[in-house]
PDB file of N, CA and C in Angstrom:
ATOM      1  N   UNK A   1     116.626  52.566  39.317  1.00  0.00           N
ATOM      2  CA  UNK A   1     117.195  53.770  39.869  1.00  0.00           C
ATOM      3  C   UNK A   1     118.113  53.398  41.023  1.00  0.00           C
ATOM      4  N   UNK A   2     119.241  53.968  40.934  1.00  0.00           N
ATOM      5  CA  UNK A   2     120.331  53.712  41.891  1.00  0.00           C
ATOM      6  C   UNK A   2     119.433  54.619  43.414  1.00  0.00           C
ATOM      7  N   UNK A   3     119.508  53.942  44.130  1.00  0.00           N
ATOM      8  CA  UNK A   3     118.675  53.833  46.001  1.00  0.00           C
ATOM      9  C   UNK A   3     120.460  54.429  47.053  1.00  0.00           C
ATOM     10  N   UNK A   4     120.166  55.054  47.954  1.00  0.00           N
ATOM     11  CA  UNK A   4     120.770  54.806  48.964  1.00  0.00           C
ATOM     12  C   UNK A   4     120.139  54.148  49.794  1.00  0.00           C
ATOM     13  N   UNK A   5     121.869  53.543  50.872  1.00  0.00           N
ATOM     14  CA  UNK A   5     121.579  52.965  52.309  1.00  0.00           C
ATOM     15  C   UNK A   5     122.680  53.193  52.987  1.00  0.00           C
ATOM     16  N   UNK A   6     122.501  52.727  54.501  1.00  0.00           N
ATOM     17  CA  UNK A   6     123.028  53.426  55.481  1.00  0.00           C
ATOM     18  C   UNK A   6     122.832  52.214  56.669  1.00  0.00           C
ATOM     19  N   UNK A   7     123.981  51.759  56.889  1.00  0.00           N
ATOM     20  CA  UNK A   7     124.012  50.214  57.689  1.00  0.00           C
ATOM     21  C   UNK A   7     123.795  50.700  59.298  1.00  0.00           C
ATOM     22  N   UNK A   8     124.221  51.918  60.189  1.00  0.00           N
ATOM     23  CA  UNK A   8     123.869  51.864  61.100  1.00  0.00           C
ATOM     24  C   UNK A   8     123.027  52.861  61.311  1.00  0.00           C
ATOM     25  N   UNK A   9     121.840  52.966  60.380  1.00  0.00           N
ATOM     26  CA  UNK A   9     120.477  53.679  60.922  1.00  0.00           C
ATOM     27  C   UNK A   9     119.934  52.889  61.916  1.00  0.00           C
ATOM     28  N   UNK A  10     119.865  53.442  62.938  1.00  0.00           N
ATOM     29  CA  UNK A  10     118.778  52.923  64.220  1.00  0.00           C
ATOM     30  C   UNK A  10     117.709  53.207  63.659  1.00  0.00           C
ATOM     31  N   UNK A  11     116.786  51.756  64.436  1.00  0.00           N
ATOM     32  CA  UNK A  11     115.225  52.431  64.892  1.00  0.00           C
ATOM     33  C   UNK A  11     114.937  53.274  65.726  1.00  0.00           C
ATOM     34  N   UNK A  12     113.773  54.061  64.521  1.00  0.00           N
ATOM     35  CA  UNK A  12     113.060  55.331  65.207  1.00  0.00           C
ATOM     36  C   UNK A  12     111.556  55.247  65.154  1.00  0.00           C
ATOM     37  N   UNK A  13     111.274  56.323  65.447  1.00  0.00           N
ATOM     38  CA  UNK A  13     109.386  55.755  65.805  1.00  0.00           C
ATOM     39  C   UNK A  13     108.749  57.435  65.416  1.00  0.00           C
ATOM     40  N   UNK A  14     107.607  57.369  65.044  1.00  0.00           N
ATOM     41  CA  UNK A  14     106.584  58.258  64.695  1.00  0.00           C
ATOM     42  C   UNK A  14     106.703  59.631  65.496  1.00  0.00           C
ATOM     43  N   UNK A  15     106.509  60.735  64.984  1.00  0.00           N
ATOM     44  CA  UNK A  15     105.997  61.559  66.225  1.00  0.00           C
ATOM     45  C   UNK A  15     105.073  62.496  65.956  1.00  0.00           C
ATOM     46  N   UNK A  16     104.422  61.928  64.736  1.00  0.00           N
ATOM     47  CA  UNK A  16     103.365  62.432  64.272  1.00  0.00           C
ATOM     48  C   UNK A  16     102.675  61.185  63.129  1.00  0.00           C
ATOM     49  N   UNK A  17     101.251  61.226  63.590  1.00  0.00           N
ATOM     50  CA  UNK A  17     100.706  59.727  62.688  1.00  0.00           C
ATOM     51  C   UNK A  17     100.841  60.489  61.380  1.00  0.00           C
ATOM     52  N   UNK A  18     100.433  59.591  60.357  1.00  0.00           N
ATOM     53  CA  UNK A  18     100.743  59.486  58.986  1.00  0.00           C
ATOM     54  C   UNK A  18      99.407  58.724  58.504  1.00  0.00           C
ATOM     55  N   UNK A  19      98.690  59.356  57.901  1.00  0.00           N
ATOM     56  CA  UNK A  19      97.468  58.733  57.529  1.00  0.00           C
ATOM     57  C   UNK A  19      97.566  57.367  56.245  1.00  0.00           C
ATOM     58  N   UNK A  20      96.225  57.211  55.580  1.00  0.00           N
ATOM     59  CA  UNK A  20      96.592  55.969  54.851  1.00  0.00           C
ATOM     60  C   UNK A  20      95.831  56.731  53.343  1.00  0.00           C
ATOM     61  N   UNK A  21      97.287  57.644  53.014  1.00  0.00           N
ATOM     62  CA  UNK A  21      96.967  58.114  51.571  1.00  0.00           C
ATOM     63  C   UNK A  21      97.813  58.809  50.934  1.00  0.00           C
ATOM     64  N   UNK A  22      97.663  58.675  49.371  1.00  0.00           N
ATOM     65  CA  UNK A  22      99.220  59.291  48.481  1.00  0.00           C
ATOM     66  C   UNK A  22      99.241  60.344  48.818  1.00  0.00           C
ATOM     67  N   UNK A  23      98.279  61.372  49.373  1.00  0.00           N
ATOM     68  CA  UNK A  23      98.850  62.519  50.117  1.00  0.00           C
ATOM     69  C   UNK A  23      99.603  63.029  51.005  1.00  0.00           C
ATOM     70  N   UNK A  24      99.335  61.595  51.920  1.00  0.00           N
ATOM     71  CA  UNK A  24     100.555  62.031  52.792  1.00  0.00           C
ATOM     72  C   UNK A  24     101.819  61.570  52.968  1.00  0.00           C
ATOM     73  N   UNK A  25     102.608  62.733  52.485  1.00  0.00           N
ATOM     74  CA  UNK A  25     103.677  62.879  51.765  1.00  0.00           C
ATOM     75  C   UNK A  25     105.320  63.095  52.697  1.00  0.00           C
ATOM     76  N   UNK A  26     104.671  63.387  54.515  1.00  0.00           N
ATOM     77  CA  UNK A  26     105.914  64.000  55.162  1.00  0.00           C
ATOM     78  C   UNK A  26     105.908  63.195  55.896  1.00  0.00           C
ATOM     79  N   UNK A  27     106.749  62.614  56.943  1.00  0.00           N
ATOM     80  CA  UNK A  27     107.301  61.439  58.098  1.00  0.00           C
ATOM     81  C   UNK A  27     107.565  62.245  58.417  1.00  0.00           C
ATOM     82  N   UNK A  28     107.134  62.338  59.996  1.00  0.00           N
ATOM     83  CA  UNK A  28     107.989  63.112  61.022  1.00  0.00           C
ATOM     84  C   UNK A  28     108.681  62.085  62.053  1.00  0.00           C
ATOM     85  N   UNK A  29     109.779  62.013  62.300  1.00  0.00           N
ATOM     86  CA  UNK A  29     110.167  61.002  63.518  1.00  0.00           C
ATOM     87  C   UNK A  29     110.953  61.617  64.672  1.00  0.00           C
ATOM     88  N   UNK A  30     111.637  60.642  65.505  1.00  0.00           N
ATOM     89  CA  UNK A  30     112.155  61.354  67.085  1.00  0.00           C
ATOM     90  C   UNK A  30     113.587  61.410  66.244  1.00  0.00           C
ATOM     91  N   UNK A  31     114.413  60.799  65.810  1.00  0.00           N
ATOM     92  CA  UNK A  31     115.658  60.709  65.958  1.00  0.00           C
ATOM     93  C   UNK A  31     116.563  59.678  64.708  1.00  0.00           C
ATOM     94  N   UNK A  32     115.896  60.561  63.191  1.00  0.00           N
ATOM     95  CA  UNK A  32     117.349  59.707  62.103  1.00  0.00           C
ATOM     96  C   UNK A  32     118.743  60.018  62.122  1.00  0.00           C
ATOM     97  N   UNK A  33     119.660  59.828  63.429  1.00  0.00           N
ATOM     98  CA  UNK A  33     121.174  60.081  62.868  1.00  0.00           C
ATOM     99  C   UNK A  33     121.263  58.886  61.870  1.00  0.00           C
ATOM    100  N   UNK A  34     121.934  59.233  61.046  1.00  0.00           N
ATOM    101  CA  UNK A  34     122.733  58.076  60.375  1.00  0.00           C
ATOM    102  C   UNK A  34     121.763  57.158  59.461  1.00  0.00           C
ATOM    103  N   UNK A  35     120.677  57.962  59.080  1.00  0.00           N
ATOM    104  CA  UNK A  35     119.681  57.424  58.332  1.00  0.00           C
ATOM    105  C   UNK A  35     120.250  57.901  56.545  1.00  0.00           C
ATOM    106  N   UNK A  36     119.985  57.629  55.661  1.00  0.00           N
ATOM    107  CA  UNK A  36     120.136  57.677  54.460  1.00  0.00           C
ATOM    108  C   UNK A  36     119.510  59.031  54.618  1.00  0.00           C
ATOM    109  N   UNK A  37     120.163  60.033  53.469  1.00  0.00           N
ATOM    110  CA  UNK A  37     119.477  61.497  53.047  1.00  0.00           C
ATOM    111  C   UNK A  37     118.759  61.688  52.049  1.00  0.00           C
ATOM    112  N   UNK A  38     119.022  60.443  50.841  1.00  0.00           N
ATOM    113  CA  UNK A  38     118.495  60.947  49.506  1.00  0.00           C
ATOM    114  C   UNK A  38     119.042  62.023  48.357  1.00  0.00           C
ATOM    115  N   UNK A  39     120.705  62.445  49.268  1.00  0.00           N
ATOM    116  CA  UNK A  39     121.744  63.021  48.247  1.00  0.00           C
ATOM    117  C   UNK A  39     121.865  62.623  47.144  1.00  0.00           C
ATOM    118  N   UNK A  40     121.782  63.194  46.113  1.00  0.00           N
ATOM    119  CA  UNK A  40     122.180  63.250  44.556  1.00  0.00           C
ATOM    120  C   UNK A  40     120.867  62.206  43.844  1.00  0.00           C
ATOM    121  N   UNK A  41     119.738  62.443  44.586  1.00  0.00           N
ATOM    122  CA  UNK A  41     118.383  62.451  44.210  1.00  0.00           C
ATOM    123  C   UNK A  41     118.553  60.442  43.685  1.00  0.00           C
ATOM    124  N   UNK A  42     119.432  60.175  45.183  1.00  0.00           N
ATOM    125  CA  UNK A  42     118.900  58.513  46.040  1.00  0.00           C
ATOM    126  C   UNK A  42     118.420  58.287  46.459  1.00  0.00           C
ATOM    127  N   UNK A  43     116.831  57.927  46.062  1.00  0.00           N
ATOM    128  CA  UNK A  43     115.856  57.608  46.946  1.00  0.00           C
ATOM    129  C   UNK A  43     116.491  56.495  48.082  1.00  0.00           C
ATOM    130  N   UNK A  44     115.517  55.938  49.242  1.00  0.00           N
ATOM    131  CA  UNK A  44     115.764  54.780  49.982  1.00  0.00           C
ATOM    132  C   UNK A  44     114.211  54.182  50.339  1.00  0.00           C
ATOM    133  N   UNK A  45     114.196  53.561  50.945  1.00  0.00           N
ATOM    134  CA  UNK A  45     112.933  52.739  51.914  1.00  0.00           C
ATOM    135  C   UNK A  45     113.154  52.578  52.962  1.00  0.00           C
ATOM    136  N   UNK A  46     111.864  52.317  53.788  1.00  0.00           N
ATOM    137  CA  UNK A  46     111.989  52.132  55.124  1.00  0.00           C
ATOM    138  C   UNK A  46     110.515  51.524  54.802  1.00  0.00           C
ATOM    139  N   UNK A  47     110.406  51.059  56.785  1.00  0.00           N
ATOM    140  CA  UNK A  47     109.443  50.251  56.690  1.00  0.00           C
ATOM    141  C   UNK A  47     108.833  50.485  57.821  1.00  0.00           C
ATOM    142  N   UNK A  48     107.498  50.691  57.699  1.00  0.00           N
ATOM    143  CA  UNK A  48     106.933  51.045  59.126  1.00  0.00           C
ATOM    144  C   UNK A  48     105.868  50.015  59.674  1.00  0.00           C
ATOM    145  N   UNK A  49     105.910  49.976  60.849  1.00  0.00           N
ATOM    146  CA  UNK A  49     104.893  48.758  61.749  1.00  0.00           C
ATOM    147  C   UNK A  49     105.231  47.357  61.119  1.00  0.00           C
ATOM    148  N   UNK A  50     106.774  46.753  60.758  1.00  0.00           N
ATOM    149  CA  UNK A  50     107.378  45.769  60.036  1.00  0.00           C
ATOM    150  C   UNK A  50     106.500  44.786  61.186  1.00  0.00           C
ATOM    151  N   UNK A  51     105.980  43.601  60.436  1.00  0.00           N
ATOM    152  CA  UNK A  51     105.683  42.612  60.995  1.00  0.00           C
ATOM    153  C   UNK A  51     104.112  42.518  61.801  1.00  0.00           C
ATOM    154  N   UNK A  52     103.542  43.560  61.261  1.00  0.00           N
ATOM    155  CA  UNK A  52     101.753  43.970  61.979  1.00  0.00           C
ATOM    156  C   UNK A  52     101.450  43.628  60.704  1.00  0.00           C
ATOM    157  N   UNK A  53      99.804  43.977  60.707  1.00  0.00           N
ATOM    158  CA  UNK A  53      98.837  43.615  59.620  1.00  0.00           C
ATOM    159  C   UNK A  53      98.699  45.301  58.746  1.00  0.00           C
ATOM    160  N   UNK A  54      99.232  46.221  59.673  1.00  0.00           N
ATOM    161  CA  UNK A  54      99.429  47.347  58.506  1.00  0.00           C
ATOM    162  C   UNK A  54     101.388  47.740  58.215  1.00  0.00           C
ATOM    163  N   UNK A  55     101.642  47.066  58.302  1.00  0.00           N
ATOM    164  CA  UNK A  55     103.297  46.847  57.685  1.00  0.00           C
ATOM    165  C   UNK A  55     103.201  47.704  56.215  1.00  0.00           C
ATOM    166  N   UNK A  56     103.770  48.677  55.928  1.00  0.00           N
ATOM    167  CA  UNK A  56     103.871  49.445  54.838  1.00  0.00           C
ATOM    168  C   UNK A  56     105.518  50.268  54.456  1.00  0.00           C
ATOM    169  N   UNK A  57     105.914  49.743  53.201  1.00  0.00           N
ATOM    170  CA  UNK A  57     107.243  49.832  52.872  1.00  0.00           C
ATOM    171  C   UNK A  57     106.949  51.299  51.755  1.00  0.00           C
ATOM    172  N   UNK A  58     107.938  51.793  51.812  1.00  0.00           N
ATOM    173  CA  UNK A  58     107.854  53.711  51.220  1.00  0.00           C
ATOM    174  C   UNK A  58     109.183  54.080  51.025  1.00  0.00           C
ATOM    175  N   UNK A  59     109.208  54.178  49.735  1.00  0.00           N
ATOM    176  CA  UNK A  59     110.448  54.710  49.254  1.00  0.00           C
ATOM    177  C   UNK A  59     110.343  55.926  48.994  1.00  0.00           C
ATOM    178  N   UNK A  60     111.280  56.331  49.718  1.00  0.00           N
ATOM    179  CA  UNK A  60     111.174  57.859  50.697  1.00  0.00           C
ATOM    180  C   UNK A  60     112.779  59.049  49.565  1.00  0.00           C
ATOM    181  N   UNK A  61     111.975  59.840  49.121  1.00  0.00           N
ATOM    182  CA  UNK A  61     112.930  60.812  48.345  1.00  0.00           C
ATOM    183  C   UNK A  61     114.184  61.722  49.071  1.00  0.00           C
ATOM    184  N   UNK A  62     113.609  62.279  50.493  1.00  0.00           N
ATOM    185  CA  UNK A  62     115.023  62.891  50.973  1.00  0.00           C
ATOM    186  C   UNK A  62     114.571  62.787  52.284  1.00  0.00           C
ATOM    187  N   UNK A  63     115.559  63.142  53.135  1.00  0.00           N
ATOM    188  CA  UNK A  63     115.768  63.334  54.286  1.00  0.00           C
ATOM    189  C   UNK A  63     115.994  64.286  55.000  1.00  0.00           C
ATOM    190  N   UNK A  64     115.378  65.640  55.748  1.00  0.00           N
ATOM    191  CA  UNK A  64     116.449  66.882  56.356  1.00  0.00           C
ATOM    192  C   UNK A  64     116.130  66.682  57.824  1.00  0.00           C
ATOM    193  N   UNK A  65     117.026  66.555  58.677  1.00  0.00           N
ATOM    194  CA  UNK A  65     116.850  66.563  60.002  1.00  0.00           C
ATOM    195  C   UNK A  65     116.219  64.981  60.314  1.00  0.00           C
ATOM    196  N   UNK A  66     114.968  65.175  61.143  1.00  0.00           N
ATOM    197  CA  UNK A  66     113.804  63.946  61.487  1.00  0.00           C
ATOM    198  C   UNK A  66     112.765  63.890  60.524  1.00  0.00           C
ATOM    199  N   UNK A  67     112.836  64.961  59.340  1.00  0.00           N
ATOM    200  CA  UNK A  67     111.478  64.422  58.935  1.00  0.00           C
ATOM    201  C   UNK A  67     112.117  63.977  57.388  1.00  0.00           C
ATOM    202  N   UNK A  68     110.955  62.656  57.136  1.00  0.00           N
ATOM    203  CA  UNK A  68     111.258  62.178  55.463  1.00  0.00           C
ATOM    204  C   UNK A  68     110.538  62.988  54.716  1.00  0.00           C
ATOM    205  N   UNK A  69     110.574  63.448  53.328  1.00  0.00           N
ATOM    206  CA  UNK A  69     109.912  63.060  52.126  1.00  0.00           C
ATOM    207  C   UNK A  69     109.755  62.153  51.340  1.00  0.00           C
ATOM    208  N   UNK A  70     108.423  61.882  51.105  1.00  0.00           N
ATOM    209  CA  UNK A  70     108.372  60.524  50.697  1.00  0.00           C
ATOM    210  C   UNK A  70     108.386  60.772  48.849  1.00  0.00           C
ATOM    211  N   UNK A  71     108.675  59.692  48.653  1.00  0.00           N
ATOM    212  CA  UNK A  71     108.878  59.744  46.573  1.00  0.00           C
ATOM    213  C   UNK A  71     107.771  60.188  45.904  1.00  0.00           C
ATOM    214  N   UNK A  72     107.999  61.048  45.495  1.00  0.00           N
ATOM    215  CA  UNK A  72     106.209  61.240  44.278  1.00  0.00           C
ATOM    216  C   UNK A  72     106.692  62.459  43.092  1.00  0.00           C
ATOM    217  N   UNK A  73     106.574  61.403  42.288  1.00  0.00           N
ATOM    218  CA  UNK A  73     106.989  62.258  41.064  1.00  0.00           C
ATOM    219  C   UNK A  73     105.777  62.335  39.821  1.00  0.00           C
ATOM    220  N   UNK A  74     104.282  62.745  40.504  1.00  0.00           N
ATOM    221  CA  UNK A  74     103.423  62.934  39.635  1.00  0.00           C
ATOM    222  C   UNK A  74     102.913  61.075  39.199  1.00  0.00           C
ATOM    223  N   UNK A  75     103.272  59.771  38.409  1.00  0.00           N
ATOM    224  CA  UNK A  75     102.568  58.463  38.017  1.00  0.00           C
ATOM    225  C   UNK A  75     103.376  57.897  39.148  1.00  0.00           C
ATOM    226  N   UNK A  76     104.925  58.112  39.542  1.00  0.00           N
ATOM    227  CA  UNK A  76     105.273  57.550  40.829  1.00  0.00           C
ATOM    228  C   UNK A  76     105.126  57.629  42.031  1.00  0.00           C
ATOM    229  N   UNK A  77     104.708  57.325  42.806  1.00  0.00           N
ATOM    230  CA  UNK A  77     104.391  57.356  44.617  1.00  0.00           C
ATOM    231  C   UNK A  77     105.212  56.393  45.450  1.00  0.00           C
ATOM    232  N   UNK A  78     105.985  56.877  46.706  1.00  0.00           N
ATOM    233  CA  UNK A  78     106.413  55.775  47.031  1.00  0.00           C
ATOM    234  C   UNK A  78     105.991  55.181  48.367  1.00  0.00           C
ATOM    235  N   UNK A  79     104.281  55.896  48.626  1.00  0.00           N
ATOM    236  CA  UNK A  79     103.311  54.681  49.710  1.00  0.00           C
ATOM    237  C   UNK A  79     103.207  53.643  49.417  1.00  0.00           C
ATOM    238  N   UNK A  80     102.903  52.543  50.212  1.00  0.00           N
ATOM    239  CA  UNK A  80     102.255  51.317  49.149  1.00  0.00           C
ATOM    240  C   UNK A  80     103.469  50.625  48.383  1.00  0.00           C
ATOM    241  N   UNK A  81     104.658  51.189  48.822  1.00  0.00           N
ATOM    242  CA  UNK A  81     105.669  49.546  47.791  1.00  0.00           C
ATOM    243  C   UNK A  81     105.698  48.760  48.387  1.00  0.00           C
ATOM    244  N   UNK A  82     106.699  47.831  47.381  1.00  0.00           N
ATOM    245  CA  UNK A  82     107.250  46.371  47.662  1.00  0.00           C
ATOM    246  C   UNK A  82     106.005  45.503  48.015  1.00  0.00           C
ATOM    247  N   UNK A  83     105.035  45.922  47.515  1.00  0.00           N
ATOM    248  CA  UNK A  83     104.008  44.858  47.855  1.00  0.00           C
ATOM    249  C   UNK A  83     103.056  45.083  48.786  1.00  0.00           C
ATOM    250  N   UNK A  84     103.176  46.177  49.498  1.00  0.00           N
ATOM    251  CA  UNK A  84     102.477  46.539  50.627  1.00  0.00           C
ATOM    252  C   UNK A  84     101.230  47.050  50.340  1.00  0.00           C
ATOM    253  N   UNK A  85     100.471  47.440  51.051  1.00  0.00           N
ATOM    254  CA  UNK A  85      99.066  48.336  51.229  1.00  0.00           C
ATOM    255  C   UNK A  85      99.470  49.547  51.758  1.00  0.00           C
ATOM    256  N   UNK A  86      98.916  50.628  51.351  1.00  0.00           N
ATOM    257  CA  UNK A  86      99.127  52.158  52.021  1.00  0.00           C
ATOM    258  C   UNK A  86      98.339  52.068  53.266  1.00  0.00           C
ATOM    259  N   UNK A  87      98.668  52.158  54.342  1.00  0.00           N
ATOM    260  CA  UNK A  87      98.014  52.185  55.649  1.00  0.00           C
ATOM    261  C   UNK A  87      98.494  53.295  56.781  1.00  0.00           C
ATOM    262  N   UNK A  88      97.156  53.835  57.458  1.00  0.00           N
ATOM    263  CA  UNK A  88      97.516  54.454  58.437  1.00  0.00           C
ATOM    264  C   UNK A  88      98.610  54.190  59.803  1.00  0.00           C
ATOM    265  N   UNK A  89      99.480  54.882  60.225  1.00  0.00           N
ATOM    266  CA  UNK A  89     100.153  54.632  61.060  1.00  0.00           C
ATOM    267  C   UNK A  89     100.197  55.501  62.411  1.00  0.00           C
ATOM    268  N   UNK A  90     100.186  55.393  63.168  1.00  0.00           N
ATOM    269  CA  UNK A  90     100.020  56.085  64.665  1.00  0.00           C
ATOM    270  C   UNK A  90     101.456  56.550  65.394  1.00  0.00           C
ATOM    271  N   UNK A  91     101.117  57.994  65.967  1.00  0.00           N
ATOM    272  CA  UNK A  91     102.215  58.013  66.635  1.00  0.00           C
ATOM    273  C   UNK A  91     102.815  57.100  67.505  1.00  0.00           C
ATOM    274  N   UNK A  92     104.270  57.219  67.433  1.00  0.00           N
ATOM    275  CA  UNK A  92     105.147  56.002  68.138  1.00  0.00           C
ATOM    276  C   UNK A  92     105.336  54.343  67.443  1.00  0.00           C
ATOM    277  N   UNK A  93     104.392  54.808  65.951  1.00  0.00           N
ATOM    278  CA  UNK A  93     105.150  53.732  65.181  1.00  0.00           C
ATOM    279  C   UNK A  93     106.127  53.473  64.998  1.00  0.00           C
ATOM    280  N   UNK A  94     107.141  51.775  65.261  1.00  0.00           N
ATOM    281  CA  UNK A  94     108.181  51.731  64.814  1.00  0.00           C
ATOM    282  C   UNK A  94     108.235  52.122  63.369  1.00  0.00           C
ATOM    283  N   UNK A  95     109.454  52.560  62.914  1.00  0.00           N
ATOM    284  CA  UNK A  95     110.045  52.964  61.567  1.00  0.00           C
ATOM    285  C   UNK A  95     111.975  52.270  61.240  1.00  0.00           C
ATOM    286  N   UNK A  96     111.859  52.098  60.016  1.00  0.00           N
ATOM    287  CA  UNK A  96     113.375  51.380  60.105  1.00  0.00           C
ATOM    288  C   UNK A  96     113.771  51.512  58.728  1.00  0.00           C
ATOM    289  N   UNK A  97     114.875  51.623  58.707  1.00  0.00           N
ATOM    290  CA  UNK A  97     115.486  51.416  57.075  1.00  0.00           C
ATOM    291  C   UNK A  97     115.426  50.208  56.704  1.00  0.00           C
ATOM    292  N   UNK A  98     115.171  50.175  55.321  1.00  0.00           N
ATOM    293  CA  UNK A  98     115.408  48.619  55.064  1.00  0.00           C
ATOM    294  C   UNK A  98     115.888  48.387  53.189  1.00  0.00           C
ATOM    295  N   UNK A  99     115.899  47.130  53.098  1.00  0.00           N
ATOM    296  CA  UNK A  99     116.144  46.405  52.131  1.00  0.00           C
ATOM    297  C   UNK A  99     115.011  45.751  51.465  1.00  0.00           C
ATOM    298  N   UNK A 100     114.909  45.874  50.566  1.00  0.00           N
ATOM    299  CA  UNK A 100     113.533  45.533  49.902  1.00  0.00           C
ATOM    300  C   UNK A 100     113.899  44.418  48.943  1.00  0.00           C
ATOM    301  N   UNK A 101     112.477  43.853  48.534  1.00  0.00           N
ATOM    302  CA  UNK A 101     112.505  42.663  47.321  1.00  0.00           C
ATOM    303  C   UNK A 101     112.372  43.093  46.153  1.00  0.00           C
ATOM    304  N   UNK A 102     112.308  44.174  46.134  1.00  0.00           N
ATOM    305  CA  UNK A 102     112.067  45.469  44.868  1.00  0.00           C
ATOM    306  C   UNK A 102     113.874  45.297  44.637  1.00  0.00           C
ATOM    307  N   UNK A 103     114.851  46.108  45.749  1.00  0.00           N
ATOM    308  CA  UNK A 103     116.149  46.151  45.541  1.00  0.00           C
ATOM    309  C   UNK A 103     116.872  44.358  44.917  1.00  0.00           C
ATOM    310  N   UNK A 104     116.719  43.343  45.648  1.00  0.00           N
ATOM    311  CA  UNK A 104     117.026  41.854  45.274  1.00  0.00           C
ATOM    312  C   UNK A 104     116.497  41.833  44.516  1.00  0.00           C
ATOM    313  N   UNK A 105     115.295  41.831  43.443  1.00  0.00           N
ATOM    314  CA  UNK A 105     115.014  41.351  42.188  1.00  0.00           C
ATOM    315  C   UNK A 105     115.742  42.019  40.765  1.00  0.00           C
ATOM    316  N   UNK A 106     115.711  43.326  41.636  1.00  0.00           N
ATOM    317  CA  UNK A 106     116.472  44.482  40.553  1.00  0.00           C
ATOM    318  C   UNK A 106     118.066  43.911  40.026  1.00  0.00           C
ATOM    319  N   UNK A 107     118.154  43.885  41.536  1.00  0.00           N
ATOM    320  CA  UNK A 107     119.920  43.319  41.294  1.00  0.00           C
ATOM    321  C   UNK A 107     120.357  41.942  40.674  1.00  0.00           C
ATOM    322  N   UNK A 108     119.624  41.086  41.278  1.00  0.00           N
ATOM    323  CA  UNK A 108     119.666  39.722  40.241  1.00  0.00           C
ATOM    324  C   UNK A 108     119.200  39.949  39.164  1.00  0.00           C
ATOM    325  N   UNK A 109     118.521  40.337  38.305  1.00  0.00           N
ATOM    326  CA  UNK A 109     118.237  40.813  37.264  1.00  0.00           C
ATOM    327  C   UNK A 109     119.324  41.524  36.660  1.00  0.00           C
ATOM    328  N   UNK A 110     119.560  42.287  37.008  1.00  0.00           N
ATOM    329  CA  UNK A 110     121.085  42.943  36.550  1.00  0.00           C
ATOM    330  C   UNK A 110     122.326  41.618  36.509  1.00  0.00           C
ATOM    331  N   UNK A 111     122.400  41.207  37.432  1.00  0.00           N
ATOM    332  CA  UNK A 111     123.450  40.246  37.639  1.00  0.00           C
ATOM    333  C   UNK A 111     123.230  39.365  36.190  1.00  0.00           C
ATOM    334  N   UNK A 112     122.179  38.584  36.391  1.00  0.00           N
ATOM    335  CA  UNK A 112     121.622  37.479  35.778  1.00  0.00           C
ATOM    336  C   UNK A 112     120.932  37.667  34.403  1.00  0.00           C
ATOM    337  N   UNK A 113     121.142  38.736  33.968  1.00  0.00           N
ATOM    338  CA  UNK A 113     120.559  39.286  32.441  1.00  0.00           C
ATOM    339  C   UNK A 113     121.704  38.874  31.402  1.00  0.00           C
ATOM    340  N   UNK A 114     121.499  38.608  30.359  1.00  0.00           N
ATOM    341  CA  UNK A 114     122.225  37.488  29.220  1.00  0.00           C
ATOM    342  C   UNK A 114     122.505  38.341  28.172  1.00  0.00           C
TER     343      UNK A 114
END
């Protein structure tokens, strides 16, 4: 599935925790200008607490204002990608857009298919 991105999304941080389950479905944060929206139904990812022991990557369906929706289309969820564990997160978690190994395998694969 074709993803958006958005090169000068700043980091933003929590402003409401986010528990550790496919239910929870909404990100609230302080401040996405310039974050990806999820127009013309482009998901993206981001990555929260990058580099802790609960580091959790979420490919997130839209964007309005500060808060995300995250992907869930009934067998798809997008807590818990790219390898991650679904984990609780606390207010004032860092949060960030990112690039995934999900996106690089996809694309070399495309590239590199015979």
């Amino acid at each position: 599935m074709r993803r958006e991105y958005k090169g000068a999304a700043q980091t933003a941080y929590l402003t409401s925790a986010l528990g550790a389950s496919t239910a929870d479905l909404t990100i609230s944060c302080n401040d996405l200008t310039n974050w990806p929206t999820g127009i013309a139904g482009r998901p993206f990812y981001v990555v929260i607490d990058r580099g802790k022991t609960n580091e959790e990557k979420i490919l997130c369906a839209s964007r309005s204002s500060n808060t995300i929706s995250v992907y869930n289309v009934g067998l798809t969820n997008g807590r818990a990608a790219d390898g991650t564990p679904i984990s609780a997160h606390s207010i004032n978690a860092v949060i960030e857009h990112v690039f995934t190994a999900t996106d690089a395998d996809e694309a070399n694969s495309h590239v590199n298919a015979s």
